[in-house]
C-alpha atoms as a PDB file:
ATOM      1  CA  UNK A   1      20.598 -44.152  70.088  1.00  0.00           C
ATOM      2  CA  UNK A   2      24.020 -45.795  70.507  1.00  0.00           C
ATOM      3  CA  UNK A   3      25.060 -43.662  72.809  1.00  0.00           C
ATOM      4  CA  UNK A   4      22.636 -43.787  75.217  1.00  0.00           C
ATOM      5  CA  UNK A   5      23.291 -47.639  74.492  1.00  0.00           C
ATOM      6  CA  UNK A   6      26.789 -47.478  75.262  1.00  0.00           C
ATOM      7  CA  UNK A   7      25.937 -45.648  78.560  1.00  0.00           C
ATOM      8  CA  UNK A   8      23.459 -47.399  79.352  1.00  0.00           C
ATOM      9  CA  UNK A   9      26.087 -50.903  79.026  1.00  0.00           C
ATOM     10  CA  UNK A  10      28.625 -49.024  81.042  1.00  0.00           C
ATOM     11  CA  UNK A  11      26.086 -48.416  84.155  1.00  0.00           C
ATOM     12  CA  UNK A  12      24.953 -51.506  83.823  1.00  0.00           C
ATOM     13  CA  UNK A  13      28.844 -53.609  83.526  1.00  0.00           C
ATOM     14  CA  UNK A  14      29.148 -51.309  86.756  1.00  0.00           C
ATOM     15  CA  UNK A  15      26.085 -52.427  88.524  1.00  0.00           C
ATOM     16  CA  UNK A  16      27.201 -56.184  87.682  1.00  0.00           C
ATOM     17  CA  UNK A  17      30.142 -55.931  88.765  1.00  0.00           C
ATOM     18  CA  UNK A  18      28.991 -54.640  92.245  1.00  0.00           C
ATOM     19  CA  UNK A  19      27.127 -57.290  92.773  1.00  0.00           C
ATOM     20  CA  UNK A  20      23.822 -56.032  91.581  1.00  0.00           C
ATOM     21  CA  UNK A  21      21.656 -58.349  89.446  1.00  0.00           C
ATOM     22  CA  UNK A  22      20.080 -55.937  86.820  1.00  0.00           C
ATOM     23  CA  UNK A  23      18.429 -55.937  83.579  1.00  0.00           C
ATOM     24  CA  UNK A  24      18.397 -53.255  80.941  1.00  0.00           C
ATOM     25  CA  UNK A  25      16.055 -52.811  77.990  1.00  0.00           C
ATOM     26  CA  UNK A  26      18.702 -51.008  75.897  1.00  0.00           C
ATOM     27  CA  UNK A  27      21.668 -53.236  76.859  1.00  0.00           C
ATOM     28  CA  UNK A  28      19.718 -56.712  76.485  1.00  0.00           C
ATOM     29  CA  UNK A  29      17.575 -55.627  73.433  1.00  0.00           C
ATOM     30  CA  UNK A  30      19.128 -52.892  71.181  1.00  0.00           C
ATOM     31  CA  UNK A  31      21.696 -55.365  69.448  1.00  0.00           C
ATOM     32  CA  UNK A  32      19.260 -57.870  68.624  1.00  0.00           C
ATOM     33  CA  UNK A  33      16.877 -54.679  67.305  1.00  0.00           C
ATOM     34  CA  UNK A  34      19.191 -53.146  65.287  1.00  0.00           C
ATOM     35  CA  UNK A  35      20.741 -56.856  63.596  1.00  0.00           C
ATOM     36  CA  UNK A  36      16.945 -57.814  63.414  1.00  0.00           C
ATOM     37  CA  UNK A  37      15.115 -54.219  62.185  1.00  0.00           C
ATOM     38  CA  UNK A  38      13.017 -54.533  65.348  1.00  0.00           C
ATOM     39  CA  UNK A  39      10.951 -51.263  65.501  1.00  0.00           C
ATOM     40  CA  UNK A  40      12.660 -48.766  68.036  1.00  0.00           C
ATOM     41  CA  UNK A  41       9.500 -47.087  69.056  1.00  0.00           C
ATOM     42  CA  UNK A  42       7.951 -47.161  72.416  1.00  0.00           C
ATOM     43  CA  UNK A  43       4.792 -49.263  71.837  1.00  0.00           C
ATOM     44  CA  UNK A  44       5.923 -52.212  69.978  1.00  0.00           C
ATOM     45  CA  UNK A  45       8.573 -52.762  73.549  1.00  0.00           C
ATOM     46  CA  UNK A  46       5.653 -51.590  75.988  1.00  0.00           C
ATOM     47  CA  UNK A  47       4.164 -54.742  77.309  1.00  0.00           C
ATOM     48  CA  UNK A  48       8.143 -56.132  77.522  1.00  0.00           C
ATOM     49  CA  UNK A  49       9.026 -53.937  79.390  1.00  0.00           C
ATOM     50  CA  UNK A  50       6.432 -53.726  81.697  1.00  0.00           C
ATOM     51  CA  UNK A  51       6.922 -57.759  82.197  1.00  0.00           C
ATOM     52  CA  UNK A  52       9.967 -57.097  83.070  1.00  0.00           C
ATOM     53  CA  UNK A  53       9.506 -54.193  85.612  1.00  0.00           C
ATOM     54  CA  UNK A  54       6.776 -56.306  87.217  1.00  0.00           C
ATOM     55  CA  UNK A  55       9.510 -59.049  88.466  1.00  0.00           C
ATOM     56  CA  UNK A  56      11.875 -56.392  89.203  1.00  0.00           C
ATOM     57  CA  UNK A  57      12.904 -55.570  93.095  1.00  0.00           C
ATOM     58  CA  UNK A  58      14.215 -52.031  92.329  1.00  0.00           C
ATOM     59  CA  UNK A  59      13.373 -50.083  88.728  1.00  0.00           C
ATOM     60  CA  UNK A  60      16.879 -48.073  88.515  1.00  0.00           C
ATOM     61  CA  UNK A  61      16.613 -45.225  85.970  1.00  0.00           C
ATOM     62  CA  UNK A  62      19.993 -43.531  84.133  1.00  0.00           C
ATOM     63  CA  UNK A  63      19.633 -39.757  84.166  1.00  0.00           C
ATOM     64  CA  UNK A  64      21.179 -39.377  81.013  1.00  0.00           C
ATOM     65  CA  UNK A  65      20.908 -36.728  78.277  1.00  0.00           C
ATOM     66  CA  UNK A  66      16.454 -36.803  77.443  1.00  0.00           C
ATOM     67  CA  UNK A  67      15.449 -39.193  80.238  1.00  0.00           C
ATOM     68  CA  UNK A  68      12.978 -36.329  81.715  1.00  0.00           C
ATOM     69  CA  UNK A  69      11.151 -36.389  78.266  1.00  0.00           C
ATOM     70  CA  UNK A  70      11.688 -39.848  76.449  1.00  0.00           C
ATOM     71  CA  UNK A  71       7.782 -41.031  76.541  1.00  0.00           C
ATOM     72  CA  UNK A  72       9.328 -44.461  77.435  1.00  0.00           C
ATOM     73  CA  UNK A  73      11.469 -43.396  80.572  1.00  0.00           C
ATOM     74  CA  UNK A  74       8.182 -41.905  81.845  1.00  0.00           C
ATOM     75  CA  UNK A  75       5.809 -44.451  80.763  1.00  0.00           C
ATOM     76  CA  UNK A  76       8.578 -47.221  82.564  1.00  0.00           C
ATOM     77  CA  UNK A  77       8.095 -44.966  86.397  1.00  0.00           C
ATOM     78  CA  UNK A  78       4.460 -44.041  85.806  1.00  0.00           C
ATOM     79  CA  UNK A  79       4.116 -48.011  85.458  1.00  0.00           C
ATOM     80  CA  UNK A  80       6.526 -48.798  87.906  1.00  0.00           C
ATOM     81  CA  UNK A  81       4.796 -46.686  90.961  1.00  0.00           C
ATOM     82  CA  UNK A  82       1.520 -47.895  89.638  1.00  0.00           C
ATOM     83  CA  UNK A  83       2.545 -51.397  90.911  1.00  0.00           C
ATOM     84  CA  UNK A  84       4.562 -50.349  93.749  1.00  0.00           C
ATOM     85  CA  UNK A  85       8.269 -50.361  92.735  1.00  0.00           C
ATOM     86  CA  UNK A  86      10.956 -49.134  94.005  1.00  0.00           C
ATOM     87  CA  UNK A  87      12.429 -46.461  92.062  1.00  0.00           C
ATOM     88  CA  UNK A  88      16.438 -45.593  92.163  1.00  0.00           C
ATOM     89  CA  UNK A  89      18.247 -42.494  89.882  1.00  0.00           C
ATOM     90  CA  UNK A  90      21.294 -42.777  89.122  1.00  0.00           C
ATOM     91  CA  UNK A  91      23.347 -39.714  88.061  1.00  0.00           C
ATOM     92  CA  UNK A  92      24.808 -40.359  84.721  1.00  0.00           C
ATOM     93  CA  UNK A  93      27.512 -37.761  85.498  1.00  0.00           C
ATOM     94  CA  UNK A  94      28.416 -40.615  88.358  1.00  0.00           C
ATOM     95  CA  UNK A  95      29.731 -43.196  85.915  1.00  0.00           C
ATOM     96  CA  UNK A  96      31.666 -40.962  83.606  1.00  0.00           C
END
């Protein structure tokens, strides 16, 4: 979990940096869960999450190590192209 956290703060320091205005579950919540014993599962974050994909522009998801089976990363695009977002991979390879 805290590397996919780290990686996912790297991407998302990059996309900032570009000029990109971007917000990431892991980055923005995973401190505060872990400080906090938040539950880490997929259901107690679902209806956050999907808030916060419905007043997103662009849904960006990090191909890293699992992505293809985490039930969250799927749940997140299923949701996302049920309400008509755009949807943008990003190679995780690409920000090494």
């Amino acid at each position: 979990m805290e590397e996919r956290y780290l990686k996912a703060m790297r991407v998302t320091a990059i996309l900032l940096n570009g000029g990109q205005f971007v917000y990431s579950p892991i980055v923005h919540c995973h401190p505060m869960a872990v400080r906090h014993e938040m539950p880490k599962d997929h259901l107690f974050w679902l209806e956050y999450d999907q808030h916060m994909i419905g007043l997103s522009e662009v849904v960006y998801v990090l191909k890293m190590d699992g992505w293809e089976t985490s039930k969250g990363v799927q749940s997140e695009i299923e949701f996302a192209i049920g309400i008509n977002k755009q949807i943008e991979f990003i190679d995780d390879v690409n920000y090494g």
